[in-house]
Protein backbone atom coordinates (compact mmCIF):
# COMPACT_ATOMS: atom_id res chain seq x y z
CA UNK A 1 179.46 78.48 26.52
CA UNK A 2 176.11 79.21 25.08
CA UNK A 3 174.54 78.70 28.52
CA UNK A 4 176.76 80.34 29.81
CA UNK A 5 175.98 83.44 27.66
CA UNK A 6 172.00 82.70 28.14
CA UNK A 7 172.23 82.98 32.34
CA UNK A 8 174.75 85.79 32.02
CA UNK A 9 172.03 87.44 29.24
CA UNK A 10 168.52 86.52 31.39
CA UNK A 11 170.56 87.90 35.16
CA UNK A 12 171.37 90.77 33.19
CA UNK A 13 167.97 91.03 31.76
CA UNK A 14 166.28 90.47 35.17
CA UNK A 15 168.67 92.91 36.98
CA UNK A 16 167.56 95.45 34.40
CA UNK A 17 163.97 94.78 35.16
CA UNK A 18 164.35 95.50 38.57
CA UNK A 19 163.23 91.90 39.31
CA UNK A 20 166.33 90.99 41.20
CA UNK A 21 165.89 93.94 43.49
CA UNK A 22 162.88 93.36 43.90
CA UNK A 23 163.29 89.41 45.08
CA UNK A 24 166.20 90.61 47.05
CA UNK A 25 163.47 92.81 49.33
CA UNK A 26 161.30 90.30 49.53
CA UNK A 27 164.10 87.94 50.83
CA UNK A 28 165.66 90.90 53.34
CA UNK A 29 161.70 91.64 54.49
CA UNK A 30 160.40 87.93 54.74
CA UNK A 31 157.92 89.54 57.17
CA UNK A 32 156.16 92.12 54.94
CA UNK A 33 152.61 90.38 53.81
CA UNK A 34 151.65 92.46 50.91
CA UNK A 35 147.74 92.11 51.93
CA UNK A 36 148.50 93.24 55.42
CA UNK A 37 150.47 95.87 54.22
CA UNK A 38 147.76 97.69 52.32
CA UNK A 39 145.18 96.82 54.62
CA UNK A 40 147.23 98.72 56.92
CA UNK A 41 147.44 101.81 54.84
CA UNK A 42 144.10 101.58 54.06
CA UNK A 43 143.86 101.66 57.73
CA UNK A 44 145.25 104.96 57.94
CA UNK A 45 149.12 104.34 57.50
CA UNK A 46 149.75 105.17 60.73
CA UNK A 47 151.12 103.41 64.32
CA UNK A 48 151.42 104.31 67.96
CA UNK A 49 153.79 102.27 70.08
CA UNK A 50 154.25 101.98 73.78
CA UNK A 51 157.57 100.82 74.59
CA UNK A 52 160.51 100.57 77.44
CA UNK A 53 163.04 100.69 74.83
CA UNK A 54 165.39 103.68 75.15
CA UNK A 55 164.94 105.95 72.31
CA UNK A 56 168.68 105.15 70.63
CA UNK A 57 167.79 101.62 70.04
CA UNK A 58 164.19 102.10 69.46
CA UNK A 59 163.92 104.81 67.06
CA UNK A 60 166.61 103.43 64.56
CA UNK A 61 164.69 99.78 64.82
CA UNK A 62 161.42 101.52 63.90
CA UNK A 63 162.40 103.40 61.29
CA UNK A 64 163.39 100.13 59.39
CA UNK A 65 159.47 99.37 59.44
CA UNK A 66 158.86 102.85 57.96
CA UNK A 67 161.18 102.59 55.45
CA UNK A 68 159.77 99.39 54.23
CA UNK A 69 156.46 100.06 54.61
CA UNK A 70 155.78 103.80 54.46
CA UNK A 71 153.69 103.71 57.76
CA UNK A 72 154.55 106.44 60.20
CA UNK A 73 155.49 105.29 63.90
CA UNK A 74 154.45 107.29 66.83
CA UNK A 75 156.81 106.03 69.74
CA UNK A 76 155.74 106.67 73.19
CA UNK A 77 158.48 105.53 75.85
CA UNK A 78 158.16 104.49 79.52
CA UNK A 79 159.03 101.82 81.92
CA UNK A 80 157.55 98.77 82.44
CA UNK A 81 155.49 99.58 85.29
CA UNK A 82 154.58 103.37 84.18
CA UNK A 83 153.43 102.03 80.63
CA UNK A 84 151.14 98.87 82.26
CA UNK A 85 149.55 101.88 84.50
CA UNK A 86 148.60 103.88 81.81
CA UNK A 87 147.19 101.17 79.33
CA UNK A 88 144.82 100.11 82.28
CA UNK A 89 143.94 103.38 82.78
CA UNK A 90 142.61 103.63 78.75
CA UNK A 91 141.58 100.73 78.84
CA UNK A 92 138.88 101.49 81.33
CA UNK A 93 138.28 104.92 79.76
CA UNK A 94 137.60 103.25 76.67
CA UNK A 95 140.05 105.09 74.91
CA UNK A 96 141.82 103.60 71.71
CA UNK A 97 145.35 104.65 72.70
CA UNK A 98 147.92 103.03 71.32
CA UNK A 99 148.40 99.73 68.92
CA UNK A 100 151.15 97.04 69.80
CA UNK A 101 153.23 97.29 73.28
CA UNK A 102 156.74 96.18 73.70
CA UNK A 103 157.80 95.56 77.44
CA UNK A 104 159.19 92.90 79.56
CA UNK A 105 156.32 92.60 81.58
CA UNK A 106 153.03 91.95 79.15
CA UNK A 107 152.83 88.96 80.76
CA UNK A 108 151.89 90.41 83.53
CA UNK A 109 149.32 93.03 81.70
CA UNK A 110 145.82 91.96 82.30
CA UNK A 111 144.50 89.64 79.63
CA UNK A 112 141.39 91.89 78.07
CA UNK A 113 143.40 94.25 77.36
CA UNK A 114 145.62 92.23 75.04
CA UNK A 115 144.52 90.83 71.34
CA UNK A 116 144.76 86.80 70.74
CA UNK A 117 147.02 86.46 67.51
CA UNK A 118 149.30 84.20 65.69
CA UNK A 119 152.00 86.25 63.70
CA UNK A 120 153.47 83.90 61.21
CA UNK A 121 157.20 84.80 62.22
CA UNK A 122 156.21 83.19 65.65
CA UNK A 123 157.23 79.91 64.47
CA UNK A 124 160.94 81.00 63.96
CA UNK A 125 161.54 81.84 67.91
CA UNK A 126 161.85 79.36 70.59
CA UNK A 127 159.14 77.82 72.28
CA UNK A 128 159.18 79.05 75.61
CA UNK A 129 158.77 82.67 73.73
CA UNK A 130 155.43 81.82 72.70
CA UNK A 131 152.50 82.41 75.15
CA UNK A 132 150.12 79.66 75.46
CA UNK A 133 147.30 81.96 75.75
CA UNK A 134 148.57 84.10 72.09
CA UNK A 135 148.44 87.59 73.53
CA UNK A 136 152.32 87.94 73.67
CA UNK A 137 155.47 86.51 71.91
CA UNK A 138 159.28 86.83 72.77
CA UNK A 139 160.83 89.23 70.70
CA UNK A 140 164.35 89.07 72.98
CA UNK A 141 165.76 86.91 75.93
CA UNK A 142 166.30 88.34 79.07
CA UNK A 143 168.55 85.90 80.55
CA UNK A 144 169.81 86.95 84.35
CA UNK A 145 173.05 86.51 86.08
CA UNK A 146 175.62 88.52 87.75
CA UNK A 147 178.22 90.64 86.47
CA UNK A 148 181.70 92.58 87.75
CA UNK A 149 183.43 95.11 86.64
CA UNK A 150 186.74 93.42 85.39
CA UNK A 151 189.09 96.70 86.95
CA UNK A 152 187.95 95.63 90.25
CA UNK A 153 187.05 92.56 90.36
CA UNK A 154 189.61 89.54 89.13
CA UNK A 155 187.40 86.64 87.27
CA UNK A 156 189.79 84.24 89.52
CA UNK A 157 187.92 85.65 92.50
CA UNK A 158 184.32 84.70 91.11
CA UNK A 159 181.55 82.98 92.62
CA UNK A 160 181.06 79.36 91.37
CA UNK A 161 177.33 79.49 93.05
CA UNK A 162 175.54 82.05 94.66
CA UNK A 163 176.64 80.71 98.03
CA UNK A 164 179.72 81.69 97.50
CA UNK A 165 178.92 85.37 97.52
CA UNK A 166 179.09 85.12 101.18
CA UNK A 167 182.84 84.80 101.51
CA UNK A 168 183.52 87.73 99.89
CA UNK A 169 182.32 90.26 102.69
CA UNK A 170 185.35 92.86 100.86
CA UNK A 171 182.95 93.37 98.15
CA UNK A 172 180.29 94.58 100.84
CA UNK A 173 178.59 98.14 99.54
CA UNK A 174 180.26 97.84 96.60
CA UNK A 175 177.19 95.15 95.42
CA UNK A 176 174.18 95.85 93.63
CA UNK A 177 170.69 94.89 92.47
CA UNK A 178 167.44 96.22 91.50
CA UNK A 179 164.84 97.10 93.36
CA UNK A 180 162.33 95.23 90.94
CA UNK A 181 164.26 91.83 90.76
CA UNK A 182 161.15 89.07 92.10
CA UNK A 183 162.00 87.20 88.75
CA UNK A 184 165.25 86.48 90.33
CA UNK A 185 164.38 85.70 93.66
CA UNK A 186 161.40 83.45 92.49
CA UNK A 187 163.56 81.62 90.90
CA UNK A 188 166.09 81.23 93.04
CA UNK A 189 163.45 79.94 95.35
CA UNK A 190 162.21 77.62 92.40
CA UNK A 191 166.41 76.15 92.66
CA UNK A 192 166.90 76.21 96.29
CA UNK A 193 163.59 75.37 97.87
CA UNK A 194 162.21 77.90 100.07
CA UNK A 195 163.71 77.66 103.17
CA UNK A 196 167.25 77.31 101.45
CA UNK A 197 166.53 80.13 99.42
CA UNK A 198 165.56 82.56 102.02
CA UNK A 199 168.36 81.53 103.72
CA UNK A 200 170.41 81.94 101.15
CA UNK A 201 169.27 85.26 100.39
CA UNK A 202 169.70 86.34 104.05
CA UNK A 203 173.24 85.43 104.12
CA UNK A 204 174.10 86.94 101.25
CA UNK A 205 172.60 90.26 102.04
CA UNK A 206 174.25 90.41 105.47
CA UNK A 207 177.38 89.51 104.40
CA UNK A 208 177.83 92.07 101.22
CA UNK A 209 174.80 95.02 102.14
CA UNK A 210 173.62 94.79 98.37
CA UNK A 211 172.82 98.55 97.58
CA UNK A 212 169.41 98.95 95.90
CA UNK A 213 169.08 100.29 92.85
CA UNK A 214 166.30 101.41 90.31
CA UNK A 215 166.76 100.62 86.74
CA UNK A 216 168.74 98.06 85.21
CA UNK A 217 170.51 99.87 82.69
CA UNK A 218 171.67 102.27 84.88
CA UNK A 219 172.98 99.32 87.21
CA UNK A 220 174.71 98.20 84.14
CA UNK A 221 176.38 101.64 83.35
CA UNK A 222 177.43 102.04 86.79
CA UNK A 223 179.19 98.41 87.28
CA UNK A 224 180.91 99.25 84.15
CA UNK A 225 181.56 102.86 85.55
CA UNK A 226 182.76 101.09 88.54
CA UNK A 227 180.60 102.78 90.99
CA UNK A 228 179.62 99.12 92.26
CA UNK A 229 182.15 96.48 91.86
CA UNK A 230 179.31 93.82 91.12
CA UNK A 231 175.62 93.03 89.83
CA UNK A 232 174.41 90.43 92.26
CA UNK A 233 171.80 90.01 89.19
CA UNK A 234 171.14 91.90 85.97
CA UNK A 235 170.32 91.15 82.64
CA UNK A 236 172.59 90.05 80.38
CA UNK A 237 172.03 92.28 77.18
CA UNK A 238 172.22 95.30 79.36
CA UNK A 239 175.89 93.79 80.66
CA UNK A 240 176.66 93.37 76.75
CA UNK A 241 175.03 96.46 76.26
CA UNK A 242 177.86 98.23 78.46
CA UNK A 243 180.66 95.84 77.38
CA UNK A 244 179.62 96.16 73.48
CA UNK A 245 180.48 100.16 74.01
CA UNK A 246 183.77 99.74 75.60
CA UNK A 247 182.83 99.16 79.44
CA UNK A 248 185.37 97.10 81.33
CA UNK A 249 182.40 94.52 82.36
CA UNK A 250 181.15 90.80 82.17
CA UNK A 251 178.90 88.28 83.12
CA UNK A 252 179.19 85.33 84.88
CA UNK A 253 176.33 82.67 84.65
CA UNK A 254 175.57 80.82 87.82
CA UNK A 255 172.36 78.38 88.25
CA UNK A 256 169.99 78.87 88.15
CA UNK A 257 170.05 81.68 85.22
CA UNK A 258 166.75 83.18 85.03
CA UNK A 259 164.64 83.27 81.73
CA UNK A 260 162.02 86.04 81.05
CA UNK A 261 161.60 87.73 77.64
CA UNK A 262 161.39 91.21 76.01
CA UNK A 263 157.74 90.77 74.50
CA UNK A 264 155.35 92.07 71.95
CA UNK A 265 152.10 92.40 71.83
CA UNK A 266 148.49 93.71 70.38
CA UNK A 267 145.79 95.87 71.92
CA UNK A 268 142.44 94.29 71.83
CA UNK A 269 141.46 98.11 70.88
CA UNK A 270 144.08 98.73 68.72
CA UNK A 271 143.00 102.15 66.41
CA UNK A 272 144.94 100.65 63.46
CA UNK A 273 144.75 96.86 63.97
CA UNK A 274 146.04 95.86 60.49
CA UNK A 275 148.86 97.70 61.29
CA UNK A 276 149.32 96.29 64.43
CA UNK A 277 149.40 93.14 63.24
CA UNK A 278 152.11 93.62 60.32
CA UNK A 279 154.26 95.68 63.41
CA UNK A 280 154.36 92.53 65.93
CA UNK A 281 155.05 90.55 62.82
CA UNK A 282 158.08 92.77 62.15
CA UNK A 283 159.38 92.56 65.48
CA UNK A 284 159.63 89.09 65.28
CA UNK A 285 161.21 88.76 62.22
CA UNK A 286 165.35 87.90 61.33
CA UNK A 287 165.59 91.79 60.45
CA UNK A 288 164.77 92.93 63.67
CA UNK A 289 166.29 90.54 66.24
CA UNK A 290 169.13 91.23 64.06
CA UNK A 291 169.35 94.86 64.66
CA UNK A 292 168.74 94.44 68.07
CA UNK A 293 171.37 92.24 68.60
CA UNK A 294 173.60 95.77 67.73
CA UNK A 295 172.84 96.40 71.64
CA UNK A 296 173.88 93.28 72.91
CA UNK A 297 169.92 91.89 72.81
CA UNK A 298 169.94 88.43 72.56
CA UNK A 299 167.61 86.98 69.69
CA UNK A 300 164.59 84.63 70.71
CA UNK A 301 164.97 83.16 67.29
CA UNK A 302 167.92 80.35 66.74
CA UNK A 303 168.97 81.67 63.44
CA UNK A 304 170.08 85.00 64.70
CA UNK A 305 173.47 84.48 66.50
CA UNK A 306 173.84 86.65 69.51
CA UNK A 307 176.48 89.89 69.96
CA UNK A 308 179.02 88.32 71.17
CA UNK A 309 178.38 85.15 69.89
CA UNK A 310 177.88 82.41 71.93
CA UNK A 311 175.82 83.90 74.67
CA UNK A 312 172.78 81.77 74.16
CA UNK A 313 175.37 78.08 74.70
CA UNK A 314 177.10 79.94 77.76
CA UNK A 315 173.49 80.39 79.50
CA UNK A 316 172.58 76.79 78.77
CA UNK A 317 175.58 75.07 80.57
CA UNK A 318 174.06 76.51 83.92
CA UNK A 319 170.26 75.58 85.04
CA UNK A 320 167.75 78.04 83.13
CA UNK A 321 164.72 78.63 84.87
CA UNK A 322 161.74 80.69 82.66
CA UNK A 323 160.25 82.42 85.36
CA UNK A 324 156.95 84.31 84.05
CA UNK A 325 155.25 85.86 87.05
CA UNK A 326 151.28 86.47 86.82
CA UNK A 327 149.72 89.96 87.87
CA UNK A 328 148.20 87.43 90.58
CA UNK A 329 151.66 86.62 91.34
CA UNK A 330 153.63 89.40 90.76
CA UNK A 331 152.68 91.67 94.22
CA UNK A 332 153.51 88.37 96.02
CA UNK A 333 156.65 87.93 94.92
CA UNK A 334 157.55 91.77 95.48
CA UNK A 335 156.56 91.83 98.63
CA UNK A 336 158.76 89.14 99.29
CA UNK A 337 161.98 91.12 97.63
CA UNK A 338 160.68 94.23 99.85
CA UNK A 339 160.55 91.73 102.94
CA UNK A 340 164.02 90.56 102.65
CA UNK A 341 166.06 93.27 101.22
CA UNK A 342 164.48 95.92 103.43
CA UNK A 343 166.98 98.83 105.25
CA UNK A 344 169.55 98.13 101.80
């Protein structure tokens, strides 16, 4: 009983201390280095951001970090290919523009303009989100495979592999994929060889006319709008993205599935480079793949459980290939795309 009393007395003591709370945020923002942090402010306690994550999932995410840090976030948005344009562009003014980028494509960015670092959260996501090199570091999966709109399209009546597609000339102009897919077909040329796979490819698109489209999210509204019966590819938190608000869509993993990440990384001229550092750190962290997982992102780190669960053991039963294509390789493998999907 006495102990009893004395644990009972010292929580009660701590709680009144404020200790408690103040282990508890330490716990919930395993991330936060104290140094860092006021190194940061020191810095100027301030952060600009170039991102090609929509505003409604990117501003809520960021103003976690503010809230536990006090730094203010400047958040510039673009896509992929609009933001890599611009930060070569500084870059060769010698302008110090922004501070950490988050796109799907830094690996593609050229390497000066990206800082080498090793953010201590990185050794909490999976390997094959960690760049050899250290300039970027998987903050989400971007897993590929198709998807249907479940109003139109039965799940009896799916594919088993891609060549299947073919017998299914109903669905023809009601198929679609983006205009920026080489990921996909490199790796469906990695699966099938190259002469299978442009064969492959060639049946499929004259059997279904796959419409063309530009931007995957809005591929993955309009499947789950119905305006196209099927996603030929996609990527699979955009799908869950749709489903997660009510869309009457899935996916449906055939091999191979196609691996490429959502990454962070740092400028090598970052303006507020403690800062930087403590914001890639964050980004990697249980708190935010958590929170991202709210928008059907699926976490590079195994002890964040995807939204719906389960995601992550569904892509593994099919062949995963991690595609990540060069800036060498990347007009290559477009011009192939262009090549074979031309007049769609």
């Amino acid at each position: 009983m006495f102990r009893q009393i004395k644990k009972a007395g010292l929580a009660g003591l701590l709680l009144a201390s404020g200790f408690v709370g103040h282990a508890l945020a330490q716990e919930a923002h395993a991330w936060l280095d104290p140094k860092l942090l006021a190194a940061a402010k020191a810095g100027g306690g301030e952060m600009t951001i170039y991102s090609s994550t929509n505003e409604g999932e990117g501003l809520p995410l960021w103003q976690l970090f503010t809230k536990a840090t006090g730094i203010k976030v400047n958040y510039v948005r673009g896509s992929d290919s609009i933001l890599m344009s611009r930060m070569m562009l500084e870059f060769r003014g010698n302008q110090k523009s922004w501070d950490i980028v988050q796109t799907a494509s830094i690996n593609k960015v050229a390497p000066q303009l990206l800082l080498q670092f090793d953010p201590p959260e990185a050794k909490n996501i999976m390997p094959s989100a960690r760049d050899p090199g250290r300039r970027w570091y998987g903050v989400y999966a971007n897993y590929n495979t198709p998807a249907y709109n479940t109003q139109h399209v039965k799940a009896s009546e799916l594919p088993k592999t891609y060549d299947d597609f073919v017998q299914h000339k109903e669905w023809a102009g009601h198929v679609a994929i983006d205009g920026t897919d080489n990921e996909w077909l490199k790796a469906i040329f990695e699966y099938y060889g190259d002469d299978k796979g442009a064969q492959l490819v060639k049946n499929i698109i004259a059997a279904l006319h796959p419409v063309v489209t530009v931007g995957h999210l809005a591929q993955a509204r309009s499947v789950g709008s119905g305006e196209y019966w099927l996603s030929l590819n996609n990527y699979v938190n955009l799908s869950m993205n749709v489903k997660l608000k009510g869309g009457p869509i899935d996916i449906f993993p055939l091999d191979p599935v196609t691996l490429f990440f959502g990454q962070v990384g740092v400028s090598s001229r970052a303006p507020h480079p403690n800062t930087a550092l403590l914001a890639a750190n964050f980004m990697l962290s249980k708190e935010c793949e958590t929170f991202l997982t709210k928008f059907g992102r699926i976490p590079t780190r195994p002890d964040v459980e995807s939204n719906p669960p389960g995601i992550v053991k569904l892509m593994n039963t099919k062949k995963v290939i991690t595609v990540l294509i060069t800036p060498q390789q990347e007009g290559k493998w477009q011009r192939r795309f262009n090549e074979l999907f031309k007049g769609q």
